[in-house]
Every structure is written in structure tokens, then in C-alpha cells.
C-alpha atoms as a PDB file:
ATOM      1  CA  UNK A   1      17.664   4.930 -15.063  1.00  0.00           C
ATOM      2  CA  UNK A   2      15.863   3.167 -12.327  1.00  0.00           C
ATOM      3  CA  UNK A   3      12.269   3.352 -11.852  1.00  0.00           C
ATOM      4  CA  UNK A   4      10.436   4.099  -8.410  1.00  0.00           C
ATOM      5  CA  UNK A   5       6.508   3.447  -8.152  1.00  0.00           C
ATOM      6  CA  UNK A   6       5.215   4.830  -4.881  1.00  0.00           C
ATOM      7  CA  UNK A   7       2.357   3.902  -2.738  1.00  0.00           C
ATOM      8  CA  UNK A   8       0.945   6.300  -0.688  1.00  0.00           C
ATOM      9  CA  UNK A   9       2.169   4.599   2.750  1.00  0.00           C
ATOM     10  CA  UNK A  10       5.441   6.483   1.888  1.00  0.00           C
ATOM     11  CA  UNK A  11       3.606   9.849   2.707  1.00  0.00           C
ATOM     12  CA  UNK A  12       0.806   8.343   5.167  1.00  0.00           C
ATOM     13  CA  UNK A  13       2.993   6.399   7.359  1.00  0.00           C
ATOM     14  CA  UNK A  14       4.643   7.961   9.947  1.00  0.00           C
ATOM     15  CA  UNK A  15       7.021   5.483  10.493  1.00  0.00           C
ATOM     16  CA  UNK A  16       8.011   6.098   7.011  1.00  0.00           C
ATOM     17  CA  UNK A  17       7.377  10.105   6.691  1.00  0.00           C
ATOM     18  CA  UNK A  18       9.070  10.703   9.510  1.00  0.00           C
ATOM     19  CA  UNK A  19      12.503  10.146   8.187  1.00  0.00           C
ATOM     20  CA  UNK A  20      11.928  13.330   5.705  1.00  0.00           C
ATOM     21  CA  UNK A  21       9.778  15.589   8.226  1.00  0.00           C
ATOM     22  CA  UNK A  22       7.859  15.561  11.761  1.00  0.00           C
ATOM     23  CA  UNK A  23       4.342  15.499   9.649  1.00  0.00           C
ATOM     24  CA  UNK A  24       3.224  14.478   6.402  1.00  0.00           C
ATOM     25  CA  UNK A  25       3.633  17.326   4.269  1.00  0.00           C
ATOM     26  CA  UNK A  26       6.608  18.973   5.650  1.00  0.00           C
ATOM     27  CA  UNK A  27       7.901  15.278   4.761  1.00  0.00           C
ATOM     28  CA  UNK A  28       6.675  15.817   0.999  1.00  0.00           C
ATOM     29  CA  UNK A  29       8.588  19.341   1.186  1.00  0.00           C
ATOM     30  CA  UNK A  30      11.567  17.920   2.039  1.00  0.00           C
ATOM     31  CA  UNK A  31      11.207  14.518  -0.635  1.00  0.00           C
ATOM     32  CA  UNK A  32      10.237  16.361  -3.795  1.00  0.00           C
ATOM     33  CA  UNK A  33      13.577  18.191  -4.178  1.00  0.00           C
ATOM     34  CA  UNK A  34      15.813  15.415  -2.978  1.00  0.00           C
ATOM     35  CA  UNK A  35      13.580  13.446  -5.885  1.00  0.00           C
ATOM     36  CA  UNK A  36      13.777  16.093  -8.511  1.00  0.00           C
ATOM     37  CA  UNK A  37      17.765  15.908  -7.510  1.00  0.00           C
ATOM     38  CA  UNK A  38      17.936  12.510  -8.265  1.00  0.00           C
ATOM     39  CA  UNK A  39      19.242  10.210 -10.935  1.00  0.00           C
ATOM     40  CA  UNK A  40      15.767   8.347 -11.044  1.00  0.00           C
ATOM     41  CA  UNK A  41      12.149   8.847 -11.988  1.00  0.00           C
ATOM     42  CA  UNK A  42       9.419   8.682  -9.740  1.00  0.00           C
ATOM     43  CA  UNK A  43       5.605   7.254 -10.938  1.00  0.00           C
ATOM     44  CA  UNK A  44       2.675   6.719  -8.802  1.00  0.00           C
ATOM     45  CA  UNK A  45      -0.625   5.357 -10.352  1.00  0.00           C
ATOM     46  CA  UNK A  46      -3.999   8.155 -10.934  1.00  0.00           C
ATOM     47  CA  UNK A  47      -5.718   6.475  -8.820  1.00  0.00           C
ATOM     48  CA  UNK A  48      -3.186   6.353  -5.576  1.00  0.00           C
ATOM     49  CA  UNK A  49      -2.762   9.948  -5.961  1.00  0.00           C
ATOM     50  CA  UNK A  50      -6.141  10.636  -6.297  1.00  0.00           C
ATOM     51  CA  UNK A  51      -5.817   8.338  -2.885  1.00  0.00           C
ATOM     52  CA  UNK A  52      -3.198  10.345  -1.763  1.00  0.00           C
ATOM     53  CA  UNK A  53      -4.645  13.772  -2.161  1.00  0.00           C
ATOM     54  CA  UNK A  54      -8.404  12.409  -0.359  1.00  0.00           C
ATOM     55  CA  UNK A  55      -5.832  11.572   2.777  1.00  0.00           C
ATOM     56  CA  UNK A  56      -3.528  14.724   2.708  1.00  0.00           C
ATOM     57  CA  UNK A  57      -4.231  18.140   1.513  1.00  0.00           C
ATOM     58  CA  UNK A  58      -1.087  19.129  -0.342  1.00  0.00           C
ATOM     59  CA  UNK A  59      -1.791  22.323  -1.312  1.00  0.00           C
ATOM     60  CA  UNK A  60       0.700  23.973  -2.723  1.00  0.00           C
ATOM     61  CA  UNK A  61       3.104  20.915  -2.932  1.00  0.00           C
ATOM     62  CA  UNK A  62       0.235  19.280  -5.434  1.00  0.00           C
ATOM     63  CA  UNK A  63       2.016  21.343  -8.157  1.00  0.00           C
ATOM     64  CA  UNK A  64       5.681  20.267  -7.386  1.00  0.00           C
ATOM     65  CA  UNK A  65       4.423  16.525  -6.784  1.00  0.00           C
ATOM     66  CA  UNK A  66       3.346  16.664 -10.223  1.00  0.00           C
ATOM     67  CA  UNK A  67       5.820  17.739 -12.156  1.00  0.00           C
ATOM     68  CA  UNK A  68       8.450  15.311  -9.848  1.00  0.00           C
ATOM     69  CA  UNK A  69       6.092  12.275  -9.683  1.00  0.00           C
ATOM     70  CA  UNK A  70       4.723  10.889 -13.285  1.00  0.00           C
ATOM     71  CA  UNK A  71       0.924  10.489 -12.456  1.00  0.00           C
ATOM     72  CA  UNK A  72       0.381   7.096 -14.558  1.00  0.00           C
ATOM     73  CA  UNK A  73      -1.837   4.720 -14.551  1.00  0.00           C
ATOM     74  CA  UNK A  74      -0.689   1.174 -15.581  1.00  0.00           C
ATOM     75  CA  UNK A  75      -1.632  -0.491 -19.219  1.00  0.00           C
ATOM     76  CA  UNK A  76      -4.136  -2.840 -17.741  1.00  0.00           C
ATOM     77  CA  UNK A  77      -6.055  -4.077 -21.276  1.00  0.00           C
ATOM     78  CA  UNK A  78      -2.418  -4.807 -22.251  1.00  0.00           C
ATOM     79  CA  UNK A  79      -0.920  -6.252 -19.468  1.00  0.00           C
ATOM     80  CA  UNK A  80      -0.193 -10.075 -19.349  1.00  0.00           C
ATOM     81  CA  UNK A  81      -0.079 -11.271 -15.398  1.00  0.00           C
ATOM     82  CA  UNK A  82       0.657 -15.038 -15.119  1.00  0.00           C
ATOM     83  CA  UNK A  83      -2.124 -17.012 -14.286  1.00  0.00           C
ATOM     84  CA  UNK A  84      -0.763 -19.207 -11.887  1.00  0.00           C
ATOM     85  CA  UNK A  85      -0.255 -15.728  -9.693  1.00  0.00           C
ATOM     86  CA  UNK A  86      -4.765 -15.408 -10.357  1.00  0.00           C
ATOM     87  CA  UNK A  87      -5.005 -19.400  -9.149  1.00  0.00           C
ATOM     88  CA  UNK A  88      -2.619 -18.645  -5.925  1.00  0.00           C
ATOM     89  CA  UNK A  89      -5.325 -15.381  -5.382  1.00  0.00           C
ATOM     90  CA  UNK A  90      -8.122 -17.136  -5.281  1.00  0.00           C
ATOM     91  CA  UNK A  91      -6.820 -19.658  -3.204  1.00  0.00           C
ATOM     92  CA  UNK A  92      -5.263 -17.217  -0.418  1.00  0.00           C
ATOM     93  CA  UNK A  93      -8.916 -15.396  -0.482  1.00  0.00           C
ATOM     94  CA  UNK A  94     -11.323 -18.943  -0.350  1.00  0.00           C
ATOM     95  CA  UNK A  95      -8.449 -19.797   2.660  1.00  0.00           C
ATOM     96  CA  UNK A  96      -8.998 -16.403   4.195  1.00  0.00           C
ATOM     97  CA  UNK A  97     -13.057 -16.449   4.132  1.00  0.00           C
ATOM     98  CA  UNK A  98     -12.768 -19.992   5.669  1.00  0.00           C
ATOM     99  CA  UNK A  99     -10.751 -17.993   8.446  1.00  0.00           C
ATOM    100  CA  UNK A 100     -13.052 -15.241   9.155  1.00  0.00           C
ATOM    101  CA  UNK A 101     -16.307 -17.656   8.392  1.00  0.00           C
ATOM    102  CA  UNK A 102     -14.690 -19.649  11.700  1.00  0.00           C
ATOM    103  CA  UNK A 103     -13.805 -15.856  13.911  1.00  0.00           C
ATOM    104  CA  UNK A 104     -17.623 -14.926  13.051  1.00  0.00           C
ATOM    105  CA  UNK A 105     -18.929 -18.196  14.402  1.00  0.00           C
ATOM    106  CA  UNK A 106     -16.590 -18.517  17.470  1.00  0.00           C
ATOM    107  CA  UNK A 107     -17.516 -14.737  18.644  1.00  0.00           C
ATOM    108  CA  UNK A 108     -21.064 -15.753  17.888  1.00  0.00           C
ATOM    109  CA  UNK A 109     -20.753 -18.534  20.426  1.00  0.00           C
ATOM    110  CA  UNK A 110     -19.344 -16.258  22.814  1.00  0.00           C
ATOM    111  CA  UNK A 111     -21.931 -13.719  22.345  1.00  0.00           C
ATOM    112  CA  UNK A 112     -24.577 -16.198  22.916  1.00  0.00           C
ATOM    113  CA  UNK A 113     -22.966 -16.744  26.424  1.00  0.00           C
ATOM    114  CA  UNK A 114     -22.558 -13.524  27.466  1.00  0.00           C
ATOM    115  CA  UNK A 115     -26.352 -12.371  26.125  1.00  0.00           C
ATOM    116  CA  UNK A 116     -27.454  -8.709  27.341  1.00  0.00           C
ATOM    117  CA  UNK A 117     -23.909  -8.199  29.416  1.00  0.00           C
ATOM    118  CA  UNK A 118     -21.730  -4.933  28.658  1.00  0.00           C
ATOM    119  CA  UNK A 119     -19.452  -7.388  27.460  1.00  0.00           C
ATOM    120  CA  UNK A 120     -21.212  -8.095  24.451  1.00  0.00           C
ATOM    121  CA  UNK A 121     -19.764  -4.530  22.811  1.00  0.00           C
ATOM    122  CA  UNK A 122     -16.522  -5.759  23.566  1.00  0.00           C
ATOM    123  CA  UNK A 123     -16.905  -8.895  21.674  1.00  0.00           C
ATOM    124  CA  UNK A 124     -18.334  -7.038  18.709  1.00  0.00           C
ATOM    125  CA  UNK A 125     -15.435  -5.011  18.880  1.00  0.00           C
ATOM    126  CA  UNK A 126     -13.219  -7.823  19.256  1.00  0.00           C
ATOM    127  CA  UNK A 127     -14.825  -9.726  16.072  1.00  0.00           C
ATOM    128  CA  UNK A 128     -13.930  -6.731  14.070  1.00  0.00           C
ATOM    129  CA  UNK A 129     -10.594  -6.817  14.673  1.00  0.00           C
ATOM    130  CA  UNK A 130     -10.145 -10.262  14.213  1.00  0.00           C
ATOM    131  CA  UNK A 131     -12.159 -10.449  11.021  1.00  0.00           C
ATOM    132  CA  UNK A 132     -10.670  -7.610   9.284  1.00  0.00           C
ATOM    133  CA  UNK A 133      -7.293  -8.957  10.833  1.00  0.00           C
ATOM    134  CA  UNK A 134      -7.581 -12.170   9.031  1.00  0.00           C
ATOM    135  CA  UNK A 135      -8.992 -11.287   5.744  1.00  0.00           C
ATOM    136  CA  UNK A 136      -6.852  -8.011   4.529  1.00  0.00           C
ATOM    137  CA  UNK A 137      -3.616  -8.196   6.365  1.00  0.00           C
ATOM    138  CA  UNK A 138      -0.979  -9.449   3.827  1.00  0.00           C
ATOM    139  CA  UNK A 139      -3.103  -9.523   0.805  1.00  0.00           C
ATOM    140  CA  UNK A 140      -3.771  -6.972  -1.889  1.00  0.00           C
ATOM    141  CA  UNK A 141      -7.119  -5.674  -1.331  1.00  0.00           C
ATOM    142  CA  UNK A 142      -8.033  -2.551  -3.128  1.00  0.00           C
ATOM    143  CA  UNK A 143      -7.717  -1.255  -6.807  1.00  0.00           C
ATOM    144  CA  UNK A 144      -5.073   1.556  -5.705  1.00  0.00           C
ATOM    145  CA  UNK A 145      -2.821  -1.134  -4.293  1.00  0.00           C
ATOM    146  CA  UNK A 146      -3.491  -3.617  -7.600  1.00  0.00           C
ATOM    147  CA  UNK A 147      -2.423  -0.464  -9.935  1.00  0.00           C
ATOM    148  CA  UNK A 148       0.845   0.158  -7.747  1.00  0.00           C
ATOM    149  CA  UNK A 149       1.302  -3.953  -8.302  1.00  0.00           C
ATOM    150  CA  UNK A 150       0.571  -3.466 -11.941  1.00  0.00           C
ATOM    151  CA  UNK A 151       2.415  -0.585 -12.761  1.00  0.00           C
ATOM    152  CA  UNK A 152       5.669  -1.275 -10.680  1.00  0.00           C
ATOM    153  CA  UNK A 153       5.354  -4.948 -13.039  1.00  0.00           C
ATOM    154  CA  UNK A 154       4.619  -3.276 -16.142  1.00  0.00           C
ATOM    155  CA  UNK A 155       7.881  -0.267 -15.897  1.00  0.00           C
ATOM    156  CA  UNK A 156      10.307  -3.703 -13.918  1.00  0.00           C
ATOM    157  CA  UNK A 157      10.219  -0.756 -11.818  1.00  0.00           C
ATOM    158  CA  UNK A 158      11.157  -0.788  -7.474  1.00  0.00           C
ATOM    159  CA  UNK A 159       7.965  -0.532  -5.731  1.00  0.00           C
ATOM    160  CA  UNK A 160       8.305   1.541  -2.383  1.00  0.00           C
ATOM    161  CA  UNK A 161       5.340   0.901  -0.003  1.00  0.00           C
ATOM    162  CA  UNK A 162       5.182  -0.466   3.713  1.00  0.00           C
ATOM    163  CA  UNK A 163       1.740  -2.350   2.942  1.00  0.00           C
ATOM    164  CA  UNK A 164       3.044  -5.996   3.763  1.00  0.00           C
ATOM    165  CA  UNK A 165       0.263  -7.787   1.426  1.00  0.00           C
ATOM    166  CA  UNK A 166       1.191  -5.259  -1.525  1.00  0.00           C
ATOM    167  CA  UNK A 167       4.976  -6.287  -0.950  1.00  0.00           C
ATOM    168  CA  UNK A 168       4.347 -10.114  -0.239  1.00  0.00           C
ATOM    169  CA  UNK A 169       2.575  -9.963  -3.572  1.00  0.00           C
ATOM    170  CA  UNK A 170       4.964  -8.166  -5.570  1.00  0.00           C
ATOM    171  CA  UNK A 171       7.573 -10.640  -4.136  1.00  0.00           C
ATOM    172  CA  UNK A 172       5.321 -13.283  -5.948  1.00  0.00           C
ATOM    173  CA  UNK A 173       5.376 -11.551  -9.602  1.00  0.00           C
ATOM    174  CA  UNK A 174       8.868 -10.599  -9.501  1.00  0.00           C
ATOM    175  CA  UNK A 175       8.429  -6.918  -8.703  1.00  0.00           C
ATOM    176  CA  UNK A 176      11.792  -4.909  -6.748  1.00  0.00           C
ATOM    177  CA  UNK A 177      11.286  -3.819  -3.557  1.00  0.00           C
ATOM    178  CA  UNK A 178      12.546  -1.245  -2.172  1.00  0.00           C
ATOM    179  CA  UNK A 179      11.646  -0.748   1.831  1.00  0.00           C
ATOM    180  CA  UNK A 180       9.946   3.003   2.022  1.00  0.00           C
ATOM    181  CA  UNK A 181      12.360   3.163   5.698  1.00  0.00           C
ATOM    182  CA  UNK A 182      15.472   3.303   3.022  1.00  0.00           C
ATOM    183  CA  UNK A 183      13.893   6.021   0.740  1.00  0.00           C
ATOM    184  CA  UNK A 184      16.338   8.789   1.991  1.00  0.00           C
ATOM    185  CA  UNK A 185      19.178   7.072   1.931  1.00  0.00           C
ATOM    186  CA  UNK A 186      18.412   5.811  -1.670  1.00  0.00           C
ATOM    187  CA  UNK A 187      17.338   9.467  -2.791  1.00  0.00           C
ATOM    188  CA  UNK A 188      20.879  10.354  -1.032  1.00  0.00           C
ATOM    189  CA  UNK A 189      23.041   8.108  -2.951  1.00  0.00           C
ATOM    190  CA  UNK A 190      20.735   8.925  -6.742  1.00  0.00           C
ATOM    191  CA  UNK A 191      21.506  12.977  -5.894  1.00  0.00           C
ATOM    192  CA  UNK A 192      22.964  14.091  -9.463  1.00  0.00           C
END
């Protein structure tokens, strides 16, 4: 039986949501049967739940979601991760510091140009997105996303998320994907 480790992009992402409801939870209403119905079992990590529940009040689903969902944390003090996936890491982050180190100084430049102006908010503004732009899109960067990573490695089960740095690095560890957009019409074809 196959194993599915959801992130919680496949209930906070409309573009992903939307193919089970109009909003968030009616989506939920709608998955938890078609998962309970299915020929498959469904984890997602304590602490992406806990994630999870801080974005969406699920109310009443929080009971279904539970019993559908195994709430499980991966086995981190016995987990073995290759180290050569640590080395490429730390090399993506030193290369993505360098890039922000050279945003911060090039809006600095500007800023110095444009002194007192009411441009100057718009450059902060600017820096922001560029900085944050540069140093977390495509990488994993939060515990939530490295305990979907771990777990989905730990069960060989299909991670289903549409973060692109949780996928990129799952791609890198050997982790199946499964893209959250096809979630229906996988539940469809698992129905009992």
C-alpha cells in the first residue's frame, strides 16, 4: 500500500485546494472521505499539522483529519541522510548568502542616490523582495518542511506539496513526488 506524506500547501494553496472545494476547509471536507475511501495511507509530520492547524481553523474536521491522516513525526536520531546531500546544502546556502550579500549592497547603492526621496520606501520594499526571493525560493528552509523531507524518506513514501525547494530537494534524496494538482485524480483512481 502506497504511502502519501502531505505538506500543508495541499490545504493552504489555492491553486491546489481548489480542485476539492472553493475554500480551504470545504476542500478538507471533501478530501478526508475520498482519503478514508482510498487504497492508501495518508501521514503528515506533528509539527506540519501543528503548522496546519496555526493557518486554518478546522474545527470540527480536526477530528476526521486525525483519524484519516497518521500524525507522525519522522525517526530523526535514527535516520541516516547521505552526506553528500549535507555538503550540496551548505553549498546552495554559502551560494545563496553571496546572492543576497550582493541585492543588499546594490539597493544600498541605490538608496544612497535617492537619499530622503519617497522613493527610498520603494527600494526598501524592493530589497525585501529580492532578498527573501533569492535566499528561500527553491530551498528547504524551515523544520516543518525538513520533517515532511524526512519522513516522506524514512516511509519511501510520495511526498505531495507545491513548495518547489521541498520538491527540488526531495528530487535530490530520492523521495516520490507526487504533484498536489493530481491529488484528486490519484485519490479517484485508490477509491476501494
Amino acid at each position: 500500500m502506497e504511502r502519501y506524506i502531505l505538506d500543508t500547501s495541499v490545504f493552504t494553496n489555492p491553486d491546489v485546494y481548489r480542485q476539492f472545494g472553493a475554500d480551504a476547509l470545504a476542500a478538507l471536507a471533501v478530501f478526508l472521505p475520498m482519503a478514508a475511501q482510498a487504497e492508501a495511507e495518508f501521514y503528515m509530520p506533528g509539527s506540519v499539522y501543528d503548522e496546519l492547524r496555526t493557518m486554518k481553523d478546522l474545527g470540527v474536521l480536526a477530528g476526521d483529519f486525525e483519524l484519516t491522516v497518521c500524525i507522525r513525526s519522522p525517526r530523526k536520531h535514527e535516520l541516516q541522510v547521505p552526506a553528500e546531500i549535507l555538503y550540496e546544502f551548505i553549498d546552495e546556502v554559502r551560494l545563496r548568502i553571496d546572492r543576497g550579500l550582493r541585492i543588499a549592497e546594490e539597493h544600498a547603492k541605490m538608496g544612497r542616490e535617492v537619499g530622503e526621496s519617497p522613493d527610498a520606501g520603494k527600494i526598501v520594499t524592493r530589497l525585501r523582495e529580492r532578498y527573501r526571493e533569492a535566499l528561500r525560493r527553491g530551498i528547504i528552509d524551515s523544520r516543518e518542511d525538513v520533517d515532511v523531507l524526512l519522513l516522506a524518506y524514512e516511509l519511501d513514501g510520495v511526498l505531495v506539496s507545491a513548495d518547489e525547494g521541498l520538491c527540488k530537494w526531495a528530487h535530490k534524496v530520492g523521495v516520490k513526488l507526487l504533484s498536489p494538482r493530481h491529488l484528486r485524480q490519484a485519490l479517484e483512481s485508490l477509491a476501494r
